[in-house]
PDB file of N, CA and C in Angstrom:
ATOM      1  N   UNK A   1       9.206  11.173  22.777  1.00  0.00           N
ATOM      2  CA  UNK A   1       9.446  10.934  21.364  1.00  0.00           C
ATOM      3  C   UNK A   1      10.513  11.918  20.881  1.00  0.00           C
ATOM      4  N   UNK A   2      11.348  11.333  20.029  1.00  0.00           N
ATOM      5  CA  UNK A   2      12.412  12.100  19.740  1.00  0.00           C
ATOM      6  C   UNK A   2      12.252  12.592  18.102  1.00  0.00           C
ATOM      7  N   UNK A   3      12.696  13.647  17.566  1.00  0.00           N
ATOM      8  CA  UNK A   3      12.490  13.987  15.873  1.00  0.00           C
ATOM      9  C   UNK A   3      13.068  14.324  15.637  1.00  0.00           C
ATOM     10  N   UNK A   4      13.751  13.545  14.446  1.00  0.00           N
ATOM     11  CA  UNK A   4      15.464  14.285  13.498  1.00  0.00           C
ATOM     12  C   UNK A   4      14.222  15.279  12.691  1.00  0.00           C
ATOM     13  N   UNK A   5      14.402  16.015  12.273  1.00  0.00           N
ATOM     14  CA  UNK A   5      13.722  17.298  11.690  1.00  0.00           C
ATOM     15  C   UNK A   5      14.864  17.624  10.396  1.00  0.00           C
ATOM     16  N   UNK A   6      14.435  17.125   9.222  1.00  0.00           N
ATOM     17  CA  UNK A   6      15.619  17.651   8.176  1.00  0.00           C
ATOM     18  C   UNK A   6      14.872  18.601   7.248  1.00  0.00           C
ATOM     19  N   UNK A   7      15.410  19.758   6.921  1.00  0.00           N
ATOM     20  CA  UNK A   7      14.533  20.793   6.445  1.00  0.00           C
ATOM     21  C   UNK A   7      15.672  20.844   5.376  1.00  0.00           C
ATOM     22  N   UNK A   8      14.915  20.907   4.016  1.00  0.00           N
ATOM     23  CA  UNK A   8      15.386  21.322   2.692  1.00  0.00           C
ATOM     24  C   UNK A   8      14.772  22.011   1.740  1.00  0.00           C
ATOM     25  N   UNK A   9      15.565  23.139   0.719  1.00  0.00           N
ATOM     26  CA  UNK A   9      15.189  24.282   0.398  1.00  0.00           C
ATOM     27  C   UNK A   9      15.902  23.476  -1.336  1.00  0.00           C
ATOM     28  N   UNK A  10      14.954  23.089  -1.912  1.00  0.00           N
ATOM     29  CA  UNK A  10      15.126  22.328  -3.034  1.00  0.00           C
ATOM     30  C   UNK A  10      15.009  23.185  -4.693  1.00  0.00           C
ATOM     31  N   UNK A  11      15.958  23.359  -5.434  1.00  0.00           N
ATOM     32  CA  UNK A  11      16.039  24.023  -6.627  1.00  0.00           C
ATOM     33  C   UNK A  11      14.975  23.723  -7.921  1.00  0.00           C
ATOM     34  N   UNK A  12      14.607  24.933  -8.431  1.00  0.00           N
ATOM     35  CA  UNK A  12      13.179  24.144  -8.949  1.00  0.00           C
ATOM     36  C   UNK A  12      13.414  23.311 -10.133  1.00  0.00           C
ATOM     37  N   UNK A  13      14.772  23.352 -10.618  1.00  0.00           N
ATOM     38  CA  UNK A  13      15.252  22.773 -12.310  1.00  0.00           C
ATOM     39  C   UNK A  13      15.488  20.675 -11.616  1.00  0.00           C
ATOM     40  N   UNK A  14      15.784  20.570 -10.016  1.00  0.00           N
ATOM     41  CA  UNK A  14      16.015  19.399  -9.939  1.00  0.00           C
ATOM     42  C   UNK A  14      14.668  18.619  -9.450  1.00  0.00           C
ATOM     43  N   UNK A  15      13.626  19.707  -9.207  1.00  0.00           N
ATOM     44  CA  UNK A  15      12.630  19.501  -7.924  1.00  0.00           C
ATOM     45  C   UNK A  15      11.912  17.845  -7.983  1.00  0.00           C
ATOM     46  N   UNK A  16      11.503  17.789  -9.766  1.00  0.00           N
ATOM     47  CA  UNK A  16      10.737  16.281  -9.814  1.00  0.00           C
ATOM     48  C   UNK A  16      11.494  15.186  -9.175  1.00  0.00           C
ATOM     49  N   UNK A  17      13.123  15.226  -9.729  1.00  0.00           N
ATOM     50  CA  UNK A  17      14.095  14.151  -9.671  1.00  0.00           C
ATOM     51  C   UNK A  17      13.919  13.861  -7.946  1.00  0.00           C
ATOM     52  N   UNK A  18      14.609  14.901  -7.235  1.00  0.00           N
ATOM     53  CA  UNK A  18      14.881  15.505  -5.695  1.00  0.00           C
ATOM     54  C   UNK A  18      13.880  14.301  -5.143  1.00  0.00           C
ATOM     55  N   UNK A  19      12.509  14.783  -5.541  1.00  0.00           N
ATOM     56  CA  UNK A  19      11.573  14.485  -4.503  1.00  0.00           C
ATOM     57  C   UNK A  19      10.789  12.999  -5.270  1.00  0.00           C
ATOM     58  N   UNK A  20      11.433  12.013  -5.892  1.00  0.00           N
ATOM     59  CA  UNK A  20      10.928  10.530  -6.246  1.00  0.00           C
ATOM     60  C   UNK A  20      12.503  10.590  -5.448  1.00  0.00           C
ATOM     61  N   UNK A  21      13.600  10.775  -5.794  1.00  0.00           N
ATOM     62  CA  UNK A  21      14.798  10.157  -4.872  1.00  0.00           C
ATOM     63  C   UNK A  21      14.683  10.228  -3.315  1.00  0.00           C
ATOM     64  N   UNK A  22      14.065  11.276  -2.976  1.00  0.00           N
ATOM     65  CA  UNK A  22      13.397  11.336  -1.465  1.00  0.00           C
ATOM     66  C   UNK A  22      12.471  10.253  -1.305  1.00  0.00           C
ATOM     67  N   UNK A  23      11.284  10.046  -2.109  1.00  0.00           N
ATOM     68  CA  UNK A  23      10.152   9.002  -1.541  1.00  0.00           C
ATOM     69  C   UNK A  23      10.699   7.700  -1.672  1.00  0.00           C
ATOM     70  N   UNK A  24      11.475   7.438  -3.425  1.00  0.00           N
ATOM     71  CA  UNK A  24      11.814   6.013  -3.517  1.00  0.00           C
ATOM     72  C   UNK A  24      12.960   5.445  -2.870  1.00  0.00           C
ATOM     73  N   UNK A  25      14.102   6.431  -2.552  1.00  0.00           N
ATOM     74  CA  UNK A  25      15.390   6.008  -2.170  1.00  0.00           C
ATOM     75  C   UNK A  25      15.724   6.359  -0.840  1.00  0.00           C
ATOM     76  N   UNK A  26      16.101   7.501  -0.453  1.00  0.00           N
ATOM     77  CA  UNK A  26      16.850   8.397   0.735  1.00  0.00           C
ATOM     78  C   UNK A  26      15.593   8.210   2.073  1.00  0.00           C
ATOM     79  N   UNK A  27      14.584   8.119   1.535  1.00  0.00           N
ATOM     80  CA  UNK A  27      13.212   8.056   3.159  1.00  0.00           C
ATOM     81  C   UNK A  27      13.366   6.613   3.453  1.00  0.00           C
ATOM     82  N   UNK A  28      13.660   5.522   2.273  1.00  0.00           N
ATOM     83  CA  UNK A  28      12.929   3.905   2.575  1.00  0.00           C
ATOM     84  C   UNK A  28      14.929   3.553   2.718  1.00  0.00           C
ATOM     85  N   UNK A  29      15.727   4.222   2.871  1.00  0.00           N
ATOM     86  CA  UNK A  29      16.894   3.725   2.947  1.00  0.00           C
ATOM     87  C   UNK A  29      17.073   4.056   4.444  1.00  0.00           C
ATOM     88  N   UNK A  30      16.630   5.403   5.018  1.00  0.00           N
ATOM     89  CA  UNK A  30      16.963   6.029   6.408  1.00  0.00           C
ATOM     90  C   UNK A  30      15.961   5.020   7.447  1.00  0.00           C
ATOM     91  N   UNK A  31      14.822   4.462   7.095  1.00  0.00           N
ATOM     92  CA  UNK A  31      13.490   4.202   7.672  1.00  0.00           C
ATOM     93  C   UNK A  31      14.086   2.368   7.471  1.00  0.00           C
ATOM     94  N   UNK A  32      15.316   2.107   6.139  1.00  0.00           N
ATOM     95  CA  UNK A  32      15.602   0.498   6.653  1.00  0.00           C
ATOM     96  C   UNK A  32      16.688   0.317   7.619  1.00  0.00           C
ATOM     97  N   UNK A  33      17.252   1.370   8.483  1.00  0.00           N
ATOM     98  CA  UNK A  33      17.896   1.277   9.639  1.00  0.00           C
ATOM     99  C   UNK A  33      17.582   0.981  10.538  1.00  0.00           C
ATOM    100  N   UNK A  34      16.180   0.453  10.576  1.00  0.00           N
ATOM    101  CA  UNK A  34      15.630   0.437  11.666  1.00  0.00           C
ATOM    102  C   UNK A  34      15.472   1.019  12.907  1.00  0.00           C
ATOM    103  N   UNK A  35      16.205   2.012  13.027  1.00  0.00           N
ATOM    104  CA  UNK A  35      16.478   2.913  14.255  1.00  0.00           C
ATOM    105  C   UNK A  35      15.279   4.326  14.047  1.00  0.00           C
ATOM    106  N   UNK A  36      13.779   4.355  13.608  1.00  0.00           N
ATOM    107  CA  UNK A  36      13.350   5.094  13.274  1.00  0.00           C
ATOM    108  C   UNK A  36      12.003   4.466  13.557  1.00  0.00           C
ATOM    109  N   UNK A  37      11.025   4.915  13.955  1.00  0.00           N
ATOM    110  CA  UNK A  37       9.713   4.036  14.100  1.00  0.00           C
ATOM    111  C   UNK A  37       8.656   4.356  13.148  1.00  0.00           C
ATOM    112  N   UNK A  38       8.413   6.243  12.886  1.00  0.00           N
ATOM    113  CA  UNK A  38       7.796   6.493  11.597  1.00  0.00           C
ATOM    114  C   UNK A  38       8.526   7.575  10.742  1.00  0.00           C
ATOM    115  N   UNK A  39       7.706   8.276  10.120  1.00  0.00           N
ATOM    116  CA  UNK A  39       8.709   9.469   9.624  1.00  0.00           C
ATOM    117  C   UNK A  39       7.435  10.067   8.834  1.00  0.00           C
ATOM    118  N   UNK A  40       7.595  11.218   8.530  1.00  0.00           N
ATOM    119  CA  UNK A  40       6.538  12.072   7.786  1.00  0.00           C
ATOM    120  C   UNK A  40       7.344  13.362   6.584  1.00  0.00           C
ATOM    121  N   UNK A  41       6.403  13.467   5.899  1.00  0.00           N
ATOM    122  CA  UNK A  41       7.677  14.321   4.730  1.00  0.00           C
ATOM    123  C   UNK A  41       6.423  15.439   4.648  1.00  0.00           C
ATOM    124  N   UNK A  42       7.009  16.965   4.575  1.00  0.00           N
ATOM    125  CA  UNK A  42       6.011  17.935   4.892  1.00  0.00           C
ATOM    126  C   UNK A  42       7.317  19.257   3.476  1.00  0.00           C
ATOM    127  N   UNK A  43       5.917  19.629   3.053  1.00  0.00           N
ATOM    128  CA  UNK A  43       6.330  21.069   1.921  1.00  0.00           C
ATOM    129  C   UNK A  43       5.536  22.200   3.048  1.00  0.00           C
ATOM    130  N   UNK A  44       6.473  22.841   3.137  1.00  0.00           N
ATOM    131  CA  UNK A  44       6.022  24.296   3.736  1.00  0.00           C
ATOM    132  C   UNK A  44       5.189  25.150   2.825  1.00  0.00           C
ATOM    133  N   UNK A  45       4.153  25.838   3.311  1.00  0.00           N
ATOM    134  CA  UNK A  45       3.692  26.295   2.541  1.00  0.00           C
ATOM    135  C   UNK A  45       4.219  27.700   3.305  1.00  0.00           C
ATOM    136  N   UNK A  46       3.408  28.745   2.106  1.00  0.00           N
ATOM    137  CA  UNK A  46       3.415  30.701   2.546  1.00  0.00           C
ATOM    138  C   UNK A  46       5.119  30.945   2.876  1.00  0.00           C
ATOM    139  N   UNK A  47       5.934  29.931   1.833  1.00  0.00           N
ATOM    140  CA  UNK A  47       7.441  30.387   2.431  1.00  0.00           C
ATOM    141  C   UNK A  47       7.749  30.906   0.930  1.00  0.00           C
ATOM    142  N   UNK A  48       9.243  31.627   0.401  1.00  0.00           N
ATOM    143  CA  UNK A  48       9.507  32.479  -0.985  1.00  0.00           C
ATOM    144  C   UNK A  48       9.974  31.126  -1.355  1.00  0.00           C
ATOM    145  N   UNK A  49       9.126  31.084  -2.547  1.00  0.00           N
ATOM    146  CA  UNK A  49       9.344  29.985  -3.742  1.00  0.00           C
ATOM    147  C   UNK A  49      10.007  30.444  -4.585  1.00  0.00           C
ATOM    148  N   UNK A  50      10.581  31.240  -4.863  1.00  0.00           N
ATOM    149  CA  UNK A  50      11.666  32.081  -5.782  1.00  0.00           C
ATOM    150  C   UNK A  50      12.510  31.079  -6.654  1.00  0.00           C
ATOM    151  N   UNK A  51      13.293  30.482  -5.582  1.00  0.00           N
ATOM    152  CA  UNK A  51      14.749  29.796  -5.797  1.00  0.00           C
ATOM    153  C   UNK A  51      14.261  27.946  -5.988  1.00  0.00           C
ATOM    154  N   UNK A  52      13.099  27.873  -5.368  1.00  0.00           N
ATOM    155  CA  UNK A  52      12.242  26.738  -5.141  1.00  0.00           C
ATOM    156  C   UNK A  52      12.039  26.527  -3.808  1.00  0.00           C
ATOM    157  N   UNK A  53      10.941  25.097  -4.042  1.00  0.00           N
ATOM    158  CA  UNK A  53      10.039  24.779  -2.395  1.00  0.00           C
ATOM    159  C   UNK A  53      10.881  24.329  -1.347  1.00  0.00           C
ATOM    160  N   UNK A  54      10.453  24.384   0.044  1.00  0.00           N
ATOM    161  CA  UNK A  54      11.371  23.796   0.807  1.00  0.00           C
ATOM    162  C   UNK A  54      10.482  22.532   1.552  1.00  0.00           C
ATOM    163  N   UNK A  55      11.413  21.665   1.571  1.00  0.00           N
ATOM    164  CA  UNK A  55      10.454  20.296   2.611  1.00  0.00           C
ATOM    165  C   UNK A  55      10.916  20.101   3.640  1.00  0.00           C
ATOM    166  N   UNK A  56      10.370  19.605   4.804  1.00  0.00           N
ATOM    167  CA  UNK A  56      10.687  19.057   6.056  1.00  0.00           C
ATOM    168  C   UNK A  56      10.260  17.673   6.090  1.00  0.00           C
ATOM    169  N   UNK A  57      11.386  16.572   6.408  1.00  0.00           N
ATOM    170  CA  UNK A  57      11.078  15.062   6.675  1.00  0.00           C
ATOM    171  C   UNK A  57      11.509  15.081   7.666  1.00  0.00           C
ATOM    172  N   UNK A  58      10.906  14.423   8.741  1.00  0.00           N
ATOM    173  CA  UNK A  58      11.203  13.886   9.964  1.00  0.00           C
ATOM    174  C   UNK A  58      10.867  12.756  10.130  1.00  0.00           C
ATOM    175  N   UNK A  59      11.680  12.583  11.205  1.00  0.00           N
ATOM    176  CA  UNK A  59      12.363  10.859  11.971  1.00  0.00           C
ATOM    177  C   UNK A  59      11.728  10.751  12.875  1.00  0.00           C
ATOM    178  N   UNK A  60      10.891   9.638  13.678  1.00  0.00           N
ATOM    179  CA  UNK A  60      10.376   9.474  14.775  1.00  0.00           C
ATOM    180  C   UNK A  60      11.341   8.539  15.379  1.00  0.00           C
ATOM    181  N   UNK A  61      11.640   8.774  16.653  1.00  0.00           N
ATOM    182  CA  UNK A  61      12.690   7.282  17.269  1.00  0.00           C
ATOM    183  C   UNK A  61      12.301   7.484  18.777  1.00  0.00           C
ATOM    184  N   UNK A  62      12.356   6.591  19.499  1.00  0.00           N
ATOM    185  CA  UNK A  62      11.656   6.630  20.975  1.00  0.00           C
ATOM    186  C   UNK A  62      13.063   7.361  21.726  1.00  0.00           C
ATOM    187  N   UNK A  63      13.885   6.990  21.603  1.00  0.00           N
ATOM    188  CA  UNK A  63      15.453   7.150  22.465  1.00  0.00           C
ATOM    189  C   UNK A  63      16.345   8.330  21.225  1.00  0.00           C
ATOM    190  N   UNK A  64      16.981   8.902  22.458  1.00  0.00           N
ATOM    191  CA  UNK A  64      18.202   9.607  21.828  1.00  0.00           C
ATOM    192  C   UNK A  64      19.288   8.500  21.595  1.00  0.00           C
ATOM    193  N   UNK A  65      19.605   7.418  22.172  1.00  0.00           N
ATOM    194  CA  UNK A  65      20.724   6.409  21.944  1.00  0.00           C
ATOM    195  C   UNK A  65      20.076   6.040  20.425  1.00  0.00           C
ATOM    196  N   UNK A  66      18.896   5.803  19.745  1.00  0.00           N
ATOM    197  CA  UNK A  66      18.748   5.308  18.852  1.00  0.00           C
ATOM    198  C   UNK A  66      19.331   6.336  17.738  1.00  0.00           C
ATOM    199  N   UNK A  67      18.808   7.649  17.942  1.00  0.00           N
ATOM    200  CA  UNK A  67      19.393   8.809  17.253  1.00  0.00           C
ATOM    201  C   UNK A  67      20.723   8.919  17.124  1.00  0.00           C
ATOM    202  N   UNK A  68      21.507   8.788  17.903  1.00  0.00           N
ATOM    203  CA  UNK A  68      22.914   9.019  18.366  1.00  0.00           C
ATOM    204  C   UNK A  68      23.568   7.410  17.426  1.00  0.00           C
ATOM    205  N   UNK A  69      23.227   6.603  17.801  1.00  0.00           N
ATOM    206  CA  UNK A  69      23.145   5.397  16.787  1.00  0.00           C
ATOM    207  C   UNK A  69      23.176   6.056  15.077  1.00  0.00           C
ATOM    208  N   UNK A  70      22.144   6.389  14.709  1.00  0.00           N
ATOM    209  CA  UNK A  70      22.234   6.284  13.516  1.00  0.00           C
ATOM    210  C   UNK A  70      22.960   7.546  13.060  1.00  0.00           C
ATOM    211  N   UNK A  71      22.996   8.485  13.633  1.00  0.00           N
ATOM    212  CA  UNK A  71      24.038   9.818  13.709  1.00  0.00           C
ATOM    213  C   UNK A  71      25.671   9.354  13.005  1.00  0.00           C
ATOM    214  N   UNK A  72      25.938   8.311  14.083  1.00  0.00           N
ATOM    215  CA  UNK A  72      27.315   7.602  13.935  1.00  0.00           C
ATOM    216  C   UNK A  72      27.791   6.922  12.787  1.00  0.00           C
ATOM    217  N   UNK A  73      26.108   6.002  12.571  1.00  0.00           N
ATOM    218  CA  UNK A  73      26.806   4.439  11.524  1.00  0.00           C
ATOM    219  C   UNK A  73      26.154   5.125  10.363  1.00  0.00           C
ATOM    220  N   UNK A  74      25.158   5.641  10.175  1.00  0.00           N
ATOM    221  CA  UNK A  74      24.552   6.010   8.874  1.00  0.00           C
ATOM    222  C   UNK A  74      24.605   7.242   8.602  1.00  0.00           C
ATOM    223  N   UNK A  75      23.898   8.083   8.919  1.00  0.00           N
ATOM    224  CA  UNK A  75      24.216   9.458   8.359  1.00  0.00           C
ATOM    225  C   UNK A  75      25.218   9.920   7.982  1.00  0.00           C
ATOM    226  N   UNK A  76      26.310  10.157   7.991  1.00  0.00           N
ATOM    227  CA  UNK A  76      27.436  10.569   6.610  1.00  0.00           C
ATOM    228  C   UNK A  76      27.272  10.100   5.623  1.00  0.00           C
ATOM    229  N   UNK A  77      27.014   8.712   5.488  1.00  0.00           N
ATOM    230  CA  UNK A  77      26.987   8.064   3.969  1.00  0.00           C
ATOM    231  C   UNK A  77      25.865   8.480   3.341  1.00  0.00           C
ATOM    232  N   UNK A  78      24.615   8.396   3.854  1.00  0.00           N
ATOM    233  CA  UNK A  78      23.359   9.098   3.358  1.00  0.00           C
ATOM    234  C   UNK A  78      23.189   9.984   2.947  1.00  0.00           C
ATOM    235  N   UNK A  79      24.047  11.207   3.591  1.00  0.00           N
ATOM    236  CA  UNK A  79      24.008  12.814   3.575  1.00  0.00           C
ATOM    237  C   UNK A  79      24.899  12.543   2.360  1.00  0.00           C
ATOM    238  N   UNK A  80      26.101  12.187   1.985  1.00  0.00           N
ATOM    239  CA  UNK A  80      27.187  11.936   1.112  1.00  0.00           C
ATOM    240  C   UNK A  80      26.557  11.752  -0.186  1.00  0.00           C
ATOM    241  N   UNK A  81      25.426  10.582  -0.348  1.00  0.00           N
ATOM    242  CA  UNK A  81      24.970  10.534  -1.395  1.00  0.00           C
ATOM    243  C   UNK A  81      24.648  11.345  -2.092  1.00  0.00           C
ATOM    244  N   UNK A  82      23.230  12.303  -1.255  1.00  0.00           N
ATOM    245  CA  UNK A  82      22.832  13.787  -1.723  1.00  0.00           C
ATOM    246  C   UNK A  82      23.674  14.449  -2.064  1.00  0.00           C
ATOM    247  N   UNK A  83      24.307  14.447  -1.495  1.00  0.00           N
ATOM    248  CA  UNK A  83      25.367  15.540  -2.195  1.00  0.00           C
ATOM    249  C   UNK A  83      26.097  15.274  -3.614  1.00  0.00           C
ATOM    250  N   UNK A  84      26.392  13.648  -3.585  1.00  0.00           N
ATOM    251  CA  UNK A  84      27.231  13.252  -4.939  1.00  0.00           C
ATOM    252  C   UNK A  84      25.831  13.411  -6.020  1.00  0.00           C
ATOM    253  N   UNK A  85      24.620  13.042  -5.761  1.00  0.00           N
ATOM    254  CA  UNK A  85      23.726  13.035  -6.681  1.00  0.00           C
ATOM    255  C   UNK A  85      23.134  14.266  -7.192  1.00  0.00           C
ATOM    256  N   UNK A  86      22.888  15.270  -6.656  1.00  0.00           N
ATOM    257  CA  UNK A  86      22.167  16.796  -6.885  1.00  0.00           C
ATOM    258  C   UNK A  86      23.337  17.350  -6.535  1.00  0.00           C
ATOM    259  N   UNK A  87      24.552  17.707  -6.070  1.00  0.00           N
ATOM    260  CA  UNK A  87      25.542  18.680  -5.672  1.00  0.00           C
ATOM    261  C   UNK A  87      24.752  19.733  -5.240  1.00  0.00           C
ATOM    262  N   UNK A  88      25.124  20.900  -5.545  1.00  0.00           N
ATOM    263  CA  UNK A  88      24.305  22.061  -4.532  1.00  0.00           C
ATOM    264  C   UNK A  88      22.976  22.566  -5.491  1.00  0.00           C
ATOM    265  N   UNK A  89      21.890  21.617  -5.685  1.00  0.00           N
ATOM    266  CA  UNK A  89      21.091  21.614  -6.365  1.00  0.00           C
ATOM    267  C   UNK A  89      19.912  22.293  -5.188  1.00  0.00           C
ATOM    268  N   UNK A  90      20.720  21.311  -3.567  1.00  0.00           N
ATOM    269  CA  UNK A  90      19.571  21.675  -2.693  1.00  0.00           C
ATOM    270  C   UNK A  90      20.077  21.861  -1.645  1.00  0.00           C
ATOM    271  N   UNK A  91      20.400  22.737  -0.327  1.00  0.00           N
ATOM    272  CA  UNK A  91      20.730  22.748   1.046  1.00  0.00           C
ATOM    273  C   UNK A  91      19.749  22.079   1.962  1.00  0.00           C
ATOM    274  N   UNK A  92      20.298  21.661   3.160  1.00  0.00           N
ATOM    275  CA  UNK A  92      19.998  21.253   4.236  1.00  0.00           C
ATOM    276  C   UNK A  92      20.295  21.524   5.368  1.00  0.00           C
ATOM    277  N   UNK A  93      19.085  21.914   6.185  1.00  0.00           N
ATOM    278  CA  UNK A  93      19.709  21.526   8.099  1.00  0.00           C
ATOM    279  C   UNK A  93      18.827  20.730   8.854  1.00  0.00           C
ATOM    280  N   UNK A  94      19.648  20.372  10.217  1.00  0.00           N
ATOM    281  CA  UNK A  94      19.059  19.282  10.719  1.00  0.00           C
ATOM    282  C   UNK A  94      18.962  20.053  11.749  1.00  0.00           C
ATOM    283  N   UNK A  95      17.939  19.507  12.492  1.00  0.00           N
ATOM    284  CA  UNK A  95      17.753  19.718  13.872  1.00  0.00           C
ATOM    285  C   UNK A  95      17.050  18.589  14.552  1.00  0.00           C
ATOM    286  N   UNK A  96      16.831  18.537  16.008  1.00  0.00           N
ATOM    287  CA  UNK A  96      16.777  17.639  16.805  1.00  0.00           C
ATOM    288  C   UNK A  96      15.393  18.175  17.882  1.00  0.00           C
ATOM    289  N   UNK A  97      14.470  17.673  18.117  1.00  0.00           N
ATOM    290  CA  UNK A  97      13.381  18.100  18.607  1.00  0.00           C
ATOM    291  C   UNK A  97      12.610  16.573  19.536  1.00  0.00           C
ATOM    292  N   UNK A  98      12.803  17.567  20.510  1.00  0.00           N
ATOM    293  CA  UNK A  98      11.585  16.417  21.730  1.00  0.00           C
ATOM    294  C   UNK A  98      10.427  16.362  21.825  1.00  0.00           C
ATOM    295  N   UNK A  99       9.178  15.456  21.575  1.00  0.00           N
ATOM    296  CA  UNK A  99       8.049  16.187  21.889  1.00  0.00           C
ATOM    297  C   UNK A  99       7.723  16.331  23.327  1.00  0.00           C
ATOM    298  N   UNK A 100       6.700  17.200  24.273  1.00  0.00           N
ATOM    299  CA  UNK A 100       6.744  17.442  25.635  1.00  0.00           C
ATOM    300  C   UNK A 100       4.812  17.568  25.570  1.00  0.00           C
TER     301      UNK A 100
END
């Protein structure tokens, strides 16, 4: 099993907006690519809430070709959005994880 792992450190003045545009839009837009089988959305807890919370959503996909797939055709435009919609309201990184 393969896991896009996207970890975000979300500002607390955008936080309500952020996270209905995460459940209603950006999760059910990445998950209609079909290249994804489930996905799970996780708030860290015991981390500095100072600046605001941070979340982790991840991608389930059986194959790296499926990953590498949506790497190519979708993700810029997706990532693009966030950015035109919140600007640096919130950072992100991605990482890539196998389970064993």
């Amino acid at each position: 099993m393969i896991v896009y792992n996207v970890t975000s450190k979300v500002r607390w003045d955008i936080l309500e907006g952020w996270l209905r545009w995460q459940l209603e839009e950006q999760i059910p837009a990445i998950m209609a690519t079909q290249l994804f089988d489930d996905h799970q959305l996780y708030r860290l807890l015991e981390q500095d809430e100072e600046e605001g919370p941070t979340f982790v959503a991840q991608f389930f996909t059986s194959t790296l070709d499926r990953y590498h797939q949506f790497v190519i055709e979708f993700a810029p435009a997706l990532q693009q959005q966030g950015y035109e919609k919140w600007g640096t309201g919130f950072i992100s990184f991605r990482t890539l994880l196998e389970s064993v």
